[in-house]
Protein backbone atom coordinates (compact mmCIF):
# COMPACT_ATOMS: atom_id res chain seq x y z
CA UNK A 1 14.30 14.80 -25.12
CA UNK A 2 14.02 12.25 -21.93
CA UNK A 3 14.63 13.69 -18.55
CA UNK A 4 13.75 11.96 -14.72
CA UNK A 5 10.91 12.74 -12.87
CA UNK A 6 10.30 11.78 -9.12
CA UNK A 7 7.20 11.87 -7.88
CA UNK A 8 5.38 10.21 -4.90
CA UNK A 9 8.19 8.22 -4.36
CA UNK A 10 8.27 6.68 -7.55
CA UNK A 11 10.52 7.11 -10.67
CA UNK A 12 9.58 8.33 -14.08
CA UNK A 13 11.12 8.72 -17.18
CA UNK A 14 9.79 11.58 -19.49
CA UNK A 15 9.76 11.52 -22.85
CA UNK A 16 8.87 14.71 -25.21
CA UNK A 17 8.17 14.48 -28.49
CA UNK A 18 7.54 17.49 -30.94
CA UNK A 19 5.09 15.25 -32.64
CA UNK A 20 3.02 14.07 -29.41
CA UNK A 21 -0.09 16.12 -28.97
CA UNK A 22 -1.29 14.68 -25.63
CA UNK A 23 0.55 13.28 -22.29
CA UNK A 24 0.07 9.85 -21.58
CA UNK A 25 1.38 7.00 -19.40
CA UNK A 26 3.26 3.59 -19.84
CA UNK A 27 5.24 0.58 -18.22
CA UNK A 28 8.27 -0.60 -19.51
CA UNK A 29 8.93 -4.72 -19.11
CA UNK A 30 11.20 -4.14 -16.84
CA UNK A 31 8.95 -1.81 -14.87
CA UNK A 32 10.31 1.13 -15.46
CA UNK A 33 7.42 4.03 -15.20
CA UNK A 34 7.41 6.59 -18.69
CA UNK A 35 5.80 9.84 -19.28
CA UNK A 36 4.81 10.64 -23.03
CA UNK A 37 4.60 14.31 -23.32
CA UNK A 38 4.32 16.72 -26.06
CA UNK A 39 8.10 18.68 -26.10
CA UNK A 40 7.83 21.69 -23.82
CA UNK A 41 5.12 20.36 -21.09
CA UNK A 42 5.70 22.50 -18.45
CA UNK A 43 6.51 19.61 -15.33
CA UNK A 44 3.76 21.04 -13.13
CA UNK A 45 1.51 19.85 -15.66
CA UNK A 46 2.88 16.33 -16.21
CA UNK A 47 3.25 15.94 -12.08
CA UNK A 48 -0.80 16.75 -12.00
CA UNK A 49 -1.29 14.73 -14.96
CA UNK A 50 0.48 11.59 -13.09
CA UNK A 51 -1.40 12.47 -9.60
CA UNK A 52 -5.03 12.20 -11.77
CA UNK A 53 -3.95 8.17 -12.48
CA UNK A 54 -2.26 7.26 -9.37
CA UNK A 55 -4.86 4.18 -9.54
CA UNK A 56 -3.89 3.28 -13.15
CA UNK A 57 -0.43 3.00 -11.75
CA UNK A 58 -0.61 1.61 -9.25
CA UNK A 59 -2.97 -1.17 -10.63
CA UNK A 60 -0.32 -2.23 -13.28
CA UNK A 61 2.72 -1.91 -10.97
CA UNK A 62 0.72 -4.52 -8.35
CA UNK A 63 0.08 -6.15 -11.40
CA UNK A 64 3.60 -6.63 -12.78
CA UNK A 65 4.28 -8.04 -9.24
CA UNK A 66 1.80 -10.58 -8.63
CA UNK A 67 3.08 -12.04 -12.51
CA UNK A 68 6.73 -12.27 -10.93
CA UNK A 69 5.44 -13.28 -7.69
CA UNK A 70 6.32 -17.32 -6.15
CA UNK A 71 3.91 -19.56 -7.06
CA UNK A 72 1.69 -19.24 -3.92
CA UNK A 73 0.91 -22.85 -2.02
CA UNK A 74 -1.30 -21.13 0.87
CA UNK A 75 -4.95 -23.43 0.66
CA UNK A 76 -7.92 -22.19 2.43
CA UNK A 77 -8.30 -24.96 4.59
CA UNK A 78 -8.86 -26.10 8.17
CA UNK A 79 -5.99 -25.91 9.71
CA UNK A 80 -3.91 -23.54 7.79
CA UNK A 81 -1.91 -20.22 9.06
CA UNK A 82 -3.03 -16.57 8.30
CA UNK A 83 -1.54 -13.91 9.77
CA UNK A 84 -3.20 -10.72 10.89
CA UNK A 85 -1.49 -8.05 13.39
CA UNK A 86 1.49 -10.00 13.89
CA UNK A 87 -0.05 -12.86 15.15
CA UNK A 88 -0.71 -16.63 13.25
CA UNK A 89 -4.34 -17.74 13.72
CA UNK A 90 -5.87 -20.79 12.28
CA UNK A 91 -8.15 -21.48 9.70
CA UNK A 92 -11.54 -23.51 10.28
CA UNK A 93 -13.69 -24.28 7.54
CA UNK A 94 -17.59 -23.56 8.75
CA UNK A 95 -20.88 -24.53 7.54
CA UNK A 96 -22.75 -21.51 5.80
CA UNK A 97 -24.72 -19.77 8.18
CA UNK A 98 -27.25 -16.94 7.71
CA UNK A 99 -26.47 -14.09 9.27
CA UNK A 100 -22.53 -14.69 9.33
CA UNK A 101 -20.34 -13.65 7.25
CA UNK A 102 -18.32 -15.62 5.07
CA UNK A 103 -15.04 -15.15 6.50
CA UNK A 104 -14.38 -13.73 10.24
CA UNK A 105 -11.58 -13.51 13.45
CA UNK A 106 -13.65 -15.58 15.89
CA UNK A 107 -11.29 -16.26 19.40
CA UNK A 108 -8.20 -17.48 18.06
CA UNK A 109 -9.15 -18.72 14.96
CA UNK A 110 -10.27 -17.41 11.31
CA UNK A 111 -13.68 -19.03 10.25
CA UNK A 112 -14.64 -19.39 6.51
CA UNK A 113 -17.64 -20.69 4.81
CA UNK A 114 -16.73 -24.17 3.52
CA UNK A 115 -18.97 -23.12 0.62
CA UNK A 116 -16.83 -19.70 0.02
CA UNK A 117 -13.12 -21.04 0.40
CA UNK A 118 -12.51 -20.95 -3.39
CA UNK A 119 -12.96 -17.04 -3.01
CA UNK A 120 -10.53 -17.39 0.09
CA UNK A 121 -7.88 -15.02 -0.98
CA UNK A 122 -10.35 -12.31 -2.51
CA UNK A 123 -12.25 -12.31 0.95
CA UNK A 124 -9.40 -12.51 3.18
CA UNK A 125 -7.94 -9.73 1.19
CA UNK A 126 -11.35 -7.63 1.13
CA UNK A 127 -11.62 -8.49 5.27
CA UNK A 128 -7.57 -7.45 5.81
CA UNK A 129 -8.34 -3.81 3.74
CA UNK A 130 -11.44 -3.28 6.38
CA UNK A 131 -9.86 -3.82 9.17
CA UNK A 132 -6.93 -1.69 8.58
CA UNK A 133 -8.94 0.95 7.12
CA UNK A 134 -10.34 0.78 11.26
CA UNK A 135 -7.35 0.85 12.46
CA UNK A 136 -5.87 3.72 10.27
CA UNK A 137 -8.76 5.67 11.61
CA UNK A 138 -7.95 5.30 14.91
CA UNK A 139 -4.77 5.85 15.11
CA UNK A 140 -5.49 9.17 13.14
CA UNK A 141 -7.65 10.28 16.39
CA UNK A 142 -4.81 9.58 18.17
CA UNK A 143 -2.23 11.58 16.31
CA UNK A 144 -4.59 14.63 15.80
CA UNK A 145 -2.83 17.29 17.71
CA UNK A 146 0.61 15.73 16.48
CA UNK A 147 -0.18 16.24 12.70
CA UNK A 148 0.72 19.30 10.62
CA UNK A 149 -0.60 17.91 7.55
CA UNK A 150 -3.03 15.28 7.99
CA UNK A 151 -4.65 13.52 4.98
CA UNK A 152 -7.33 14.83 2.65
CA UNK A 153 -8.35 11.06 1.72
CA UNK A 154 -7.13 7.67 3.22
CA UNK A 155 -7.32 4.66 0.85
CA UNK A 156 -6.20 0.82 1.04
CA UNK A 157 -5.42 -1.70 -2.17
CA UNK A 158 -2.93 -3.86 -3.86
CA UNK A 159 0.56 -1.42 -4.10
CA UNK A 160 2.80 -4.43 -5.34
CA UNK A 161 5.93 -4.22 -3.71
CA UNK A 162 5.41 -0.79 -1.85
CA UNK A 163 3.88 -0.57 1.54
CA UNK A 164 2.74 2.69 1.43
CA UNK A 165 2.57 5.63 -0.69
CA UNK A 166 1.71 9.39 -0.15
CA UNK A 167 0.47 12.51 -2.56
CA UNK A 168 0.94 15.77 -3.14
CA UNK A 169 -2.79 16.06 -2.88
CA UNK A 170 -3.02 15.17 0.56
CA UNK A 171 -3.81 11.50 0.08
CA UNK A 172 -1.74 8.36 1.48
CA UNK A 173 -2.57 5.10 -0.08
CA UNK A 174 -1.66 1.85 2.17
CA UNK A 175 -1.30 -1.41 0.98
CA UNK A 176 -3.38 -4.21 2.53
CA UNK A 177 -0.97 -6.12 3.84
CA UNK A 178 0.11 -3.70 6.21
CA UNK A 179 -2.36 -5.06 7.97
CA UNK A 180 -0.51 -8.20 8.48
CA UNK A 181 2.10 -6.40 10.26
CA UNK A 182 2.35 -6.03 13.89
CA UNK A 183 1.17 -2.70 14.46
CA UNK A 184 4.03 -1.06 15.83
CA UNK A 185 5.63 -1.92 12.47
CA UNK A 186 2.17 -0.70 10.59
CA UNK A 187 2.47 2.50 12.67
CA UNK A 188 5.76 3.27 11.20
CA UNK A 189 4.22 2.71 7.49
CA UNK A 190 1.38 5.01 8.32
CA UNK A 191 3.72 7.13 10.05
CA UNK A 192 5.95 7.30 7.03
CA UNK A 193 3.38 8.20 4.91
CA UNK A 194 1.82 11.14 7.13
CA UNK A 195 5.89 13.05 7.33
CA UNK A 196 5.19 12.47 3.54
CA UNK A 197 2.30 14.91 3.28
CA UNK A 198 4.93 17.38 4.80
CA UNK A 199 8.29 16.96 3.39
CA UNK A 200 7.79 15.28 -0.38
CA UNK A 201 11.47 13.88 -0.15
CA UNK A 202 13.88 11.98 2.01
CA UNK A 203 16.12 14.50 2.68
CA UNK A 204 17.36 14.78 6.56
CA UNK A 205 14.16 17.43 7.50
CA UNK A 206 11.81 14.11 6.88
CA UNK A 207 13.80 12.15 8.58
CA UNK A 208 14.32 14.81 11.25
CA UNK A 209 10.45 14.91 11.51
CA UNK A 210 9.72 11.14 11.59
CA UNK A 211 11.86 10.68 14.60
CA UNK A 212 9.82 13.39 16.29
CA UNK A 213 6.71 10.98 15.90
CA UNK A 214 8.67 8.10 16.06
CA UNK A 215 11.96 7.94 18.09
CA UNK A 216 12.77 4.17 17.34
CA UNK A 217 11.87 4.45 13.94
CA UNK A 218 14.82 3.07 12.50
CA UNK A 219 14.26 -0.41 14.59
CA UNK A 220 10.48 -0.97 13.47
CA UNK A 221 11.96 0.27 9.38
CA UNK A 222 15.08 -2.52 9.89
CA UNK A 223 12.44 -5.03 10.99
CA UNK A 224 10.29 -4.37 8.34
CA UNK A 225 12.95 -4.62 5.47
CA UNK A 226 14.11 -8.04 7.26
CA UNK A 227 10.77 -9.69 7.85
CA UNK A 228 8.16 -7.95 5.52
CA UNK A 229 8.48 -9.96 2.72
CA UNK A 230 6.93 -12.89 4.96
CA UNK A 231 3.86 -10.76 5.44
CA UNK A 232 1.41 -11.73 2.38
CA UNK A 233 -0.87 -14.60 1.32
C-alpha cells in the first residue's frame, strides 16, 4: 500500500509492507522523500517518527543539492564580493593575528586570515549561522506580544533549497543563507516560519495570519522567489 504524507512542508511517500517490522526513512534519486512502514502504522506514529530525524533529512536533502549545485567560482581572496544583509562587502586577506578571529565584518570590508582562506567557505558559513542566530533573537524580543505560538527551539544549518522550515514540535529551522538576505526579506522567512507553528498548512487562515504580521508580505515573498537564488556562496 503507498499513500502521501505532508508534513513540515515537505512531501512523503509511504510505503507499508506486511513484511516490514520497523519504520524507516529513504531518498529517492530524484529526491523524492519515502516512508517504510510496517502495513497498518497508525500516521500519528510515522509523523513523530519523521519529526525525531528532521536532521537526517534535512542533511541528505542539502546534500542532494549541493551535488546538483553550479560549479561554484567564488575564491577567498582580496578583493572578492560576499554578501551579508543585503549588502556586497569586500574581502581582504589579513595576516594572522592573536586575538582575532579568523574571519570578521570590519567597516566595510570582510577580513580573513591569509593563513585560513582555504577554510573560507566553512568559516564564512559558520560566521553567517552566528550572526543570524543574533538576529533571529532579536527580532523574537520584538515580536513577543505579537506571537501566539512562539518557538520551543530555534536552529540554523544547510536546508538545500528551502529557506526555512517549521515543526509540529514547536521548532523552526532557518537556513544560513537567510542571512544573506536583506532583512526585510529575512523577516518574512522568519515570519513565515513563526504563522507555521500556528496553522501547519497554507490554507487562506495562514495566509490570513501572515498578513496580520506582515501586510506587504507578498512584495518581500515575490522578491525573494526573483532574487534568492543569487543569495549563496
Amino acid at each position: 500500500m503507498e499513500w502521501s504524507l505532508h508534513l513540515n512542508e515537505l512531501n512523503f511517500t509511504v510505503r507499508e509492507s506486511s513484511r516490514r517490522k520497523t519504520v524507516s526513512l529513504g531518498l529517492e534519486r530524484d529526491g523524492q522523500l519515502l516512508v517504510l512502514a510496517p502495513q497498518g502504522t497508525p500516521a500519528r506514529q510515522l509523523e513523530q517518527f519523521i519529526e525525531s530525524r528532521m536532521d537526517w533529512i534535512y542533511g541528505k536533502l542539502a546534500l542532494k543539492t549541493e551535488l546538483y549545485r553550479s560549479p561554484q567560482q567564488r575564491e577567498y581572496v582580496t578583493g572578492e564580493g560576499f554578501l551579508y544583509a543585503g549588502r556586497s562587502y569586500r574581502l581582504l586577506l589579513v595576516p594572522t593575528s592573536q586575538g582575532r578571529p579568523p574571519l570578521r565584518l570590519h567597516g566595510q570590508r570582510f577580513e580573513l586570515a591569509h593563513t585560513d582562506a582555504a577554510q573560507g567557505r566553512e568559516l564564512f558559513v559558520a560566521w553567517y549561522s552566528a550572526q543570524l542566530n543574533d538576529w533571529v533573537q532579536a527580532q523574537l524580543a520584538r515580536l513577543q506580544s505579537r506571537l501566539r505560538c512562539p518557538p520551543k527551539e530555534i536552529r540554523v544549518t544547510d536546508l538545500g533549497y528551502r529557506w526555512g522550515a517549521a515543526s509540529r514540535t514547536g521548532s523552526i529551522t532557518l537556513h544560513w543563507r537567510v542571512a544573506l538576505l536583506p532583512h526585510r526579506v529575512a523577516e518574512y522567512v522568519l515570519l513565515h516560519e513563526l504563522v507555521h507553528l500556528e496553522f501547519h498548512h497554507h490554507r487562506p487562515a495562514f495566509w490570513e495570519r501572515l498578513e496580520v504580521m506582515l501586510p506587504d508580505y507578498a512584495d518581500r515573498k515575490a522578491w525573494l522567489a526573483q532574487h534568492g537564488a543569487d543569495y549563496d556562496l
